[in-house]
C-alpha atoms as a PDB file:
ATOM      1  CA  UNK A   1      14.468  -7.460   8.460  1.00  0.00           C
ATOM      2  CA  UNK A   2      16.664  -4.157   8.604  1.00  0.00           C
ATOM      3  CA  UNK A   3      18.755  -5.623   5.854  1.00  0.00           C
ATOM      4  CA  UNK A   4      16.314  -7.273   3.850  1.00  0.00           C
ATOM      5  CA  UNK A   5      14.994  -3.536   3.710  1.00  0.00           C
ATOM      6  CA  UNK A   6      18.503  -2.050   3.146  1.00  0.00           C
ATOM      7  CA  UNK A   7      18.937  -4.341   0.161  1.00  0.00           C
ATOM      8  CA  UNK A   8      15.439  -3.641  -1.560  1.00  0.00           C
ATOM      9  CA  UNK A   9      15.828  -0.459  -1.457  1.00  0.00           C
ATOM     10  CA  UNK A  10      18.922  -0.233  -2.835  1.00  0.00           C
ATOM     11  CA  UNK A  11      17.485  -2.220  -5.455  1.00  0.00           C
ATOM     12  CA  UNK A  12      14.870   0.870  -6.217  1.00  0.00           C
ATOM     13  CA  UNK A  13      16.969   3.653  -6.205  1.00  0.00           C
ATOM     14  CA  UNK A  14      16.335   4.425  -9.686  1.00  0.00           C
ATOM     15  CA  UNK A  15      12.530   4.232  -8.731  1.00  0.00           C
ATOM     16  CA  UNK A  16      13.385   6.776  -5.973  1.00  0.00           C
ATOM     17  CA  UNK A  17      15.176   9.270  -8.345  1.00  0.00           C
ATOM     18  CA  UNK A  18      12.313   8.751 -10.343  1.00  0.00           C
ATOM     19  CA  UNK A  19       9.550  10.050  -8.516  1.00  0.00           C
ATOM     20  CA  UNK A  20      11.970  12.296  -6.537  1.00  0.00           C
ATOM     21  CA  UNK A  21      12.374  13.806 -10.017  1.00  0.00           C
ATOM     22  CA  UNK A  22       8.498  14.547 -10.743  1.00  0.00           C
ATOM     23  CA  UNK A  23       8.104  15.764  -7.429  1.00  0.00           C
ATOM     24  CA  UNK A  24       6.173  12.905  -5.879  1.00  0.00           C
ATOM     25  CA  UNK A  25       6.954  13.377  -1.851  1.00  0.00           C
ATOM     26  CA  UNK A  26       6.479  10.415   0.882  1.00  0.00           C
ATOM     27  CA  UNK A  27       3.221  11.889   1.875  1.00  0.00           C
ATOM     28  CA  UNK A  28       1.605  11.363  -1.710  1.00  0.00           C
ATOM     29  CA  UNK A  29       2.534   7.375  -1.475  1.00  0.00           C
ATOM     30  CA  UNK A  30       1.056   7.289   2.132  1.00  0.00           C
ATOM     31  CA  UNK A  31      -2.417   8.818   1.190  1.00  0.00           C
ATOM     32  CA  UNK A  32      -2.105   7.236  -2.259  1.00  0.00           C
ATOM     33  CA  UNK A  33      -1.397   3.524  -0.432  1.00  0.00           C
ATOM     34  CA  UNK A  34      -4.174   4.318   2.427  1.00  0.00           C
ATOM     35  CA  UNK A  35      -6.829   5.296  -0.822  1.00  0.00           C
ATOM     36  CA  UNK A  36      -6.132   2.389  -3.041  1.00  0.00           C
ATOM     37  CA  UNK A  37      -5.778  -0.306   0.176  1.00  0.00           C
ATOM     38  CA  UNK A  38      -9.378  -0.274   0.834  1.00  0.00           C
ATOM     39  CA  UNK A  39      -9.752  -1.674  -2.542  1.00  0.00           C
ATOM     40  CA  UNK A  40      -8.874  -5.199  -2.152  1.00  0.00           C
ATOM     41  CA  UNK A  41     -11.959  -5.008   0.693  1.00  0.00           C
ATOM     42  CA  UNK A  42     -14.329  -4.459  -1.622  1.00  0.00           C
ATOM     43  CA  UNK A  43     -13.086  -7.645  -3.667  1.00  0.00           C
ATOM     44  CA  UNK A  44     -13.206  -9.568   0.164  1.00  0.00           C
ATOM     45  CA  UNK A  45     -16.365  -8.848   0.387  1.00  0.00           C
ATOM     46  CA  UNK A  46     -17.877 -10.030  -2.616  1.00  0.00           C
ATOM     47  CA  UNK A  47     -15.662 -12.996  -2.198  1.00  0.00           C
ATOM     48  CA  UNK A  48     -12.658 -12.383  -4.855  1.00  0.00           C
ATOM     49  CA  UNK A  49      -9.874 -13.652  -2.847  1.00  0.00           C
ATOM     50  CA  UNK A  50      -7.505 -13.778  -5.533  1.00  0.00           C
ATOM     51  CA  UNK A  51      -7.872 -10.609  -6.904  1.00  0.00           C
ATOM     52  CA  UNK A  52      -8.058  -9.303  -3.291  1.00  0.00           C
ATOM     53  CA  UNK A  53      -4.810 -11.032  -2.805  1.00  0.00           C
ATOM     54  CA  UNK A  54      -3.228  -9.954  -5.554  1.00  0.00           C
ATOM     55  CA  UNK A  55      -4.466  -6.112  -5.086  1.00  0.00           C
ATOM     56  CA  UNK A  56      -3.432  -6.523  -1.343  1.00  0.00           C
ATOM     57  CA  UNK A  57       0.140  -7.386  -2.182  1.00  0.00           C
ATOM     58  CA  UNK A  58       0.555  -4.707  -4.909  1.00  0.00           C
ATOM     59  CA  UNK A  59      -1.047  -1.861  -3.459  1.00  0.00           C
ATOM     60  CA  UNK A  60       1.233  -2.939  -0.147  1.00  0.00           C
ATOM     61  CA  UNK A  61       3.899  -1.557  -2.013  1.00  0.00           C
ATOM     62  CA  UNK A  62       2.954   2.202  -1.767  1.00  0.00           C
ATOM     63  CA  UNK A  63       3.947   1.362   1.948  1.00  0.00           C
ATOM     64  CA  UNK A  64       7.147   0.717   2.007  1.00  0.00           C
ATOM     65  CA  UNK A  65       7.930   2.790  -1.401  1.00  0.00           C
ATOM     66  CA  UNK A  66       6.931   6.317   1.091  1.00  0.00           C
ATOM     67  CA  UNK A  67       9.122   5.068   3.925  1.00  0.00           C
ATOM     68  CA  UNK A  68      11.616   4.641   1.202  1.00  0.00           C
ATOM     69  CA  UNK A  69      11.115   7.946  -0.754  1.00  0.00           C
ATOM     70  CA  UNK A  70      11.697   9.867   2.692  1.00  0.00           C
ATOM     71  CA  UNK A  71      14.718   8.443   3.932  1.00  0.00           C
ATOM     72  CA  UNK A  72      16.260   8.986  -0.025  1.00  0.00           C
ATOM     73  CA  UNK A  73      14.785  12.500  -0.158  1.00  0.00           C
ATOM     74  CA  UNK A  74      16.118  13.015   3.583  1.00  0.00           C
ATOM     75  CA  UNK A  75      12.357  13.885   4.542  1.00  0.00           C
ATOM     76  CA  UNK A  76      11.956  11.955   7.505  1.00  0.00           C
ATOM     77  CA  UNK A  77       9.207  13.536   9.634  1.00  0.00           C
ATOM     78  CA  UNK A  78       7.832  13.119  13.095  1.00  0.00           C
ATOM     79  CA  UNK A  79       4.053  13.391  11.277  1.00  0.00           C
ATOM     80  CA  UNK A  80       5.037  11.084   8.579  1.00  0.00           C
ATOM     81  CA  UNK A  81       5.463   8.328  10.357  1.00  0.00           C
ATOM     82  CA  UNK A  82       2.446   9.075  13.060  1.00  0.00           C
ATOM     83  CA  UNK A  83       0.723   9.172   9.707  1.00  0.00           C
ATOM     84  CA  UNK A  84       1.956   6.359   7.880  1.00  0.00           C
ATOM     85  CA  UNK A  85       1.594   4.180  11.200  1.00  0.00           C
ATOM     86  CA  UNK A  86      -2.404   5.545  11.691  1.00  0.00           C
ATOM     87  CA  UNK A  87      -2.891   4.943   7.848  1.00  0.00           C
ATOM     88  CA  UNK A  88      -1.921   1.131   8.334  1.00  0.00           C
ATOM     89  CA  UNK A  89      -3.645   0.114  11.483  1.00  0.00           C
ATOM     90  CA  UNK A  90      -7.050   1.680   9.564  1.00  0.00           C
ATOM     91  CA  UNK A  91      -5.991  -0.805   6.235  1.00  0.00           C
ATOM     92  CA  UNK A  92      -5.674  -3.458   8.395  1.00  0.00           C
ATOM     93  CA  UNK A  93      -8.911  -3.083   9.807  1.00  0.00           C
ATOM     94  CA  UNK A  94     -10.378  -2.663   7.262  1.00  0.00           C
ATOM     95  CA  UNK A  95      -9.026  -6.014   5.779  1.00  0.00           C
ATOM     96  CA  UNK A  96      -9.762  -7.463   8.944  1.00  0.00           C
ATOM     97  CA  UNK A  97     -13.790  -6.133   8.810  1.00  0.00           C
ATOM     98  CA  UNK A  98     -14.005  -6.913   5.483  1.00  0.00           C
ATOM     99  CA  UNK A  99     -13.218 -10.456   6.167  1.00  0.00           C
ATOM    100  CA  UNK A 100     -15.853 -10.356   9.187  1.00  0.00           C
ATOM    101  CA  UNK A 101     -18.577  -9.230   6.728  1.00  0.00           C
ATOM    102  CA  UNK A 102     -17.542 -12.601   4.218  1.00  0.00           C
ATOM    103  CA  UNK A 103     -17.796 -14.648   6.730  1.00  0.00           C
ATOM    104  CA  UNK A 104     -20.359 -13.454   8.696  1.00  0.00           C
ATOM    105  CA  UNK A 105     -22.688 -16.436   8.821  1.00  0.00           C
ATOM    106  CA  UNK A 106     -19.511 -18.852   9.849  1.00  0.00           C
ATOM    107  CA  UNK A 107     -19.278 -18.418  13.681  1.00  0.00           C
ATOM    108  CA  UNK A 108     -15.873 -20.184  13.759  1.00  0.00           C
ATOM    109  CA  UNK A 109     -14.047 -18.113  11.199  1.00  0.00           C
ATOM    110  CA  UNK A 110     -15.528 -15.202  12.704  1.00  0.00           C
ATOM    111  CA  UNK A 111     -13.845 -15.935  15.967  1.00  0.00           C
ATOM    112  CA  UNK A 112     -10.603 -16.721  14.203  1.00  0.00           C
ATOM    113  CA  UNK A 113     -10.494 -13.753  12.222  1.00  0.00           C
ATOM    114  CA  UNK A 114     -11.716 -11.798  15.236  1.00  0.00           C
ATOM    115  CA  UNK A 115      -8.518 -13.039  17.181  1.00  0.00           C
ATOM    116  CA  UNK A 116      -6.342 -12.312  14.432  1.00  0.00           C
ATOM    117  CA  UNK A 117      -7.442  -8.919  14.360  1.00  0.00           C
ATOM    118  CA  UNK A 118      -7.312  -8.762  17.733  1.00  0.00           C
ATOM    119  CA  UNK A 119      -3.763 -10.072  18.279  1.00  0.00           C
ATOM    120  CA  UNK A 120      -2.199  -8.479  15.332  1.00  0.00           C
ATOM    121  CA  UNK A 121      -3.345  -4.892  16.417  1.00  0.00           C
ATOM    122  CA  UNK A 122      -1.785  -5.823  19.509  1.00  0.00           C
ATOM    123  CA  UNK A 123       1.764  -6.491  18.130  1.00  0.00           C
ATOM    124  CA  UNK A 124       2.019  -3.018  16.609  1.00  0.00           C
ATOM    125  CA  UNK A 125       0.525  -1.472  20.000  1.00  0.00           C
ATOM    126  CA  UNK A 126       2.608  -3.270  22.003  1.00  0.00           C
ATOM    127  CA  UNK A 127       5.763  -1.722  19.355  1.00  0.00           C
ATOM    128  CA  UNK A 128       4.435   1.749  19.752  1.00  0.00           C
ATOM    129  CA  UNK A 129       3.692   1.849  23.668  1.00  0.00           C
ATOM    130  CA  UNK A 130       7.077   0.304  24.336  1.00  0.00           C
ATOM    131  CA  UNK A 131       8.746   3.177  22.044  1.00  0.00           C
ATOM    132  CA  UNK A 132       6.681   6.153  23.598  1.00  0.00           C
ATOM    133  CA  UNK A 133       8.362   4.395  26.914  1.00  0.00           C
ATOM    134  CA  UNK A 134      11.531   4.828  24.792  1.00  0.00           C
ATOM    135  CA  UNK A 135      12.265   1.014  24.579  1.00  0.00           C
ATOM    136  CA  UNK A 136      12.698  -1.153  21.730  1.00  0.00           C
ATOM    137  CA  UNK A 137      10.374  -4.099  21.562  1.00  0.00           C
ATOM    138  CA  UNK A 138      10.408  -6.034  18.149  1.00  0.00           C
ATOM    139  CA  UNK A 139      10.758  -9.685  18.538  1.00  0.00           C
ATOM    140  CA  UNK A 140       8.529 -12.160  16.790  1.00  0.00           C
ATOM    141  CA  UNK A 141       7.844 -13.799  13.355  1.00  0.00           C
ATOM    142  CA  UNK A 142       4.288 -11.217  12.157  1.00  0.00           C
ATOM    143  CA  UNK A 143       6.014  -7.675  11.838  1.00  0.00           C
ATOM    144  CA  UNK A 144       3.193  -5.974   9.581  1.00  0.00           C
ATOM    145  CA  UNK A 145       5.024  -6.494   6.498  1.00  0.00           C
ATOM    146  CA  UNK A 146       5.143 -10.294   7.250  1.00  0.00           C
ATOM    147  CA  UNK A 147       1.277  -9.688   8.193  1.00  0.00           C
ATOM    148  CA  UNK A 148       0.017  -8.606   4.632  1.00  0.00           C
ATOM    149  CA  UNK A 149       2.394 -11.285   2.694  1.00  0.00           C
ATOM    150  CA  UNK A 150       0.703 -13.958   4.833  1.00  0.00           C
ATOM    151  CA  UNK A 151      -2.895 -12.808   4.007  1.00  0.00           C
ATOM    152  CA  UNK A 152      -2.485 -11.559   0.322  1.00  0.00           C
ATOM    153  CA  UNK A 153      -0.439 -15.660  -0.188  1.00  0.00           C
ATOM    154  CA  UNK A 154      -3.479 -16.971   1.577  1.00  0.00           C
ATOM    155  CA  UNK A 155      -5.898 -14.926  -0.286  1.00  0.00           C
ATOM    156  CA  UNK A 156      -4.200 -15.971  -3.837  1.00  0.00           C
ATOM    157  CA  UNK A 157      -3.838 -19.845  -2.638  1.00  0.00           C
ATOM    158  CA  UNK A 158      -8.050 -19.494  -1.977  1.00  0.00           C
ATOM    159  CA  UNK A 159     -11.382 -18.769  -0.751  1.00  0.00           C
ATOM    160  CA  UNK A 160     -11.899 -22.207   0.487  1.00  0.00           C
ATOM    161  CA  UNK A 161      -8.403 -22.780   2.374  1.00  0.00           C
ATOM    162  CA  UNK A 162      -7.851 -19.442   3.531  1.00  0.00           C
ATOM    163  CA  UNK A 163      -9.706 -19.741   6.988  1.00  0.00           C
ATOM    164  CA  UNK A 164      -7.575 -22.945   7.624  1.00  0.00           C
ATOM    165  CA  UNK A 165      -4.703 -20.678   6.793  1.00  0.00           C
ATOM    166  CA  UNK A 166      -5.413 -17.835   9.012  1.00  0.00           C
ATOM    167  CA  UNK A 167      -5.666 -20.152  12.434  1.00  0.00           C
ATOM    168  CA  UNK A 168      -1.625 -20.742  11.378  1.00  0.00           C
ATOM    169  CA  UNK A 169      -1.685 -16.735  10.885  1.00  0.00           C
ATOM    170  CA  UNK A 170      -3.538 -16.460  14.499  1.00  0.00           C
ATOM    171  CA  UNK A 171      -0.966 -18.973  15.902  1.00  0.00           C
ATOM    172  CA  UNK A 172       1.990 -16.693  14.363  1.00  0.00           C
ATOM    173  CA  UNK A 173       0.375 -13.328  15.853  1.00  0.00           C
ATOM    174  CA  UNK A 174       0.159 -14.865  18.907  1.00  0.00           C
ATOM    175  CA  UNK A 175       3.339 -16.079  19.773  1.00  0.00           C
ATOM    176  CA  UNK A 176       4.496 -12.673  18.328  1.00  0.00           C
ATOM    177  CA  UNK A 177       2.623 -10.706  20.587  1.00  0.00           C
ATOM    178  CA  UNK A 178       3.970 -12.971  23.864  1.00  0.00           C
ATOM    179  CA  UNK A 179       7.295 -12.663  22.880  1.00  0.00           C
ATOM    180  CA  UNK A 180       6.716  -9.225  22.760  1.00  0.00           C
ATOM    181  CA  UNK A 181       5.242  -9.176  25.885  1.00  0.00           C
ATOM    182  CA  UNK A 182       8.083 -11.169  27.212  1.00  0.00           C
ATOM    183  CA  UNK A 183      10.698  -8.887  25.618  1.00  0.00           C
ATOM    184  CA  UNK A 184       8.866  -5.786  27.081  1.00  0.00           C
ATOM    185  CA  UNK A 185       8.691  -7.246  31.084  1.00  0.00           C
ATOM    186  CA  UNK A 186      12.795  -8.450  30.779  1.00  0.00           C
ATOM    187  CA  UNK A 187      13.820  -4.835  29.622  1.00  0.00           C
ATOM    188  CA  UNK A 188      11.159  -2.847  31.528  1.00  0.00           C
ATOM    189  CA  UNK A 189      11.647  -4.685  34.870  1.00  0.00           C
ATOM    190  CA  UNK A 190      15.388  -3.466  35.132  1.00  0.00           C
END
């Protein structure tokens, strides 16, 4: 994953100089990417997967563009990344209870969509407890990034499959939070 990042945004850097050049800092593409994220929830709840798909994957970009703007403008911050981290657990949920409000008559879904809110939550607490223990813990397929690919594909595939789709999402979160789990206990019990 560290690589696939390395290469992409090597592959932006004249994006970077860009908005390095009109003054743009990381902290304008976090708030910018936490405003226009809640969009694609108001196309989930009127039932627009596609375009919620579609408006999830773009507007995902903003995410790793302010990561990417900081590290080129050497602006790394303690704050920026509390804030960029706070800023996606609140888009997720609010993917996440957008989806419970579509499918609110569906018991089923709503318990798979439930869990999958659940469980992904999970793998980024389980990252951030582990590092405030000052231990690495990353292993597993459903990093965050891998998260929002999976639901804006599933979105733009359809309405009608994507519940089908997101019990192979919940299986993925899963298995990425146990192996996190796993990792945790084998370097913590040392």
């Amino acid at each position: 994953m560290k690589n696939l990042k390395k290469a992409f945004e090597d592959k932006i850097v004249p994006l970077l100089k860009f908005l390095n050049k009109i003054g743009v800092r990381p902290l304008h593409l976090t708030l910018s990417g936490f405003i226009f994220s809640l969009i694609p929830a108001m196309f989930y709840i009127k039932g627009k997967f596609f375009l919620a798909g579609i408006l999830l994957l773009l507007f995902s970009l903003f995410d790793t563009l302010d990561g990417a703007l900081a590290r080129y403008q050497n602006s790394i911050t303690d704050f920026g990344a509390f804030l960029d981290s706070v800023t996606d657990r609140i888009q997720e949920a609010t993917i996440f209870l957008s989806l419970i409000y579509f499918y609110r008559e569906k018991l089923a879904f709503l318990l798979i969509i439930f869990l999958s809110f659940l469980f992904s939550f999970l793998i980024s607490y389980t990252r951030a407890r582990a590092e405030g223990l000052n231990y690495k813990v990353k292993k597993g397929p459903m990093e965050r990034e891998e998260r929002i690919v999976f639901l804006g594909v599933s979105s733009i595939i359809g309405e009608k499959v994507f519940p089908y789709l997101l019990i192979l999402f919940l299986i993925l979160v899963i298995i990425t939070f146990i192996r996190r789990m796993d990792e945790a206990y084998k370097i913590m019990k040392k």
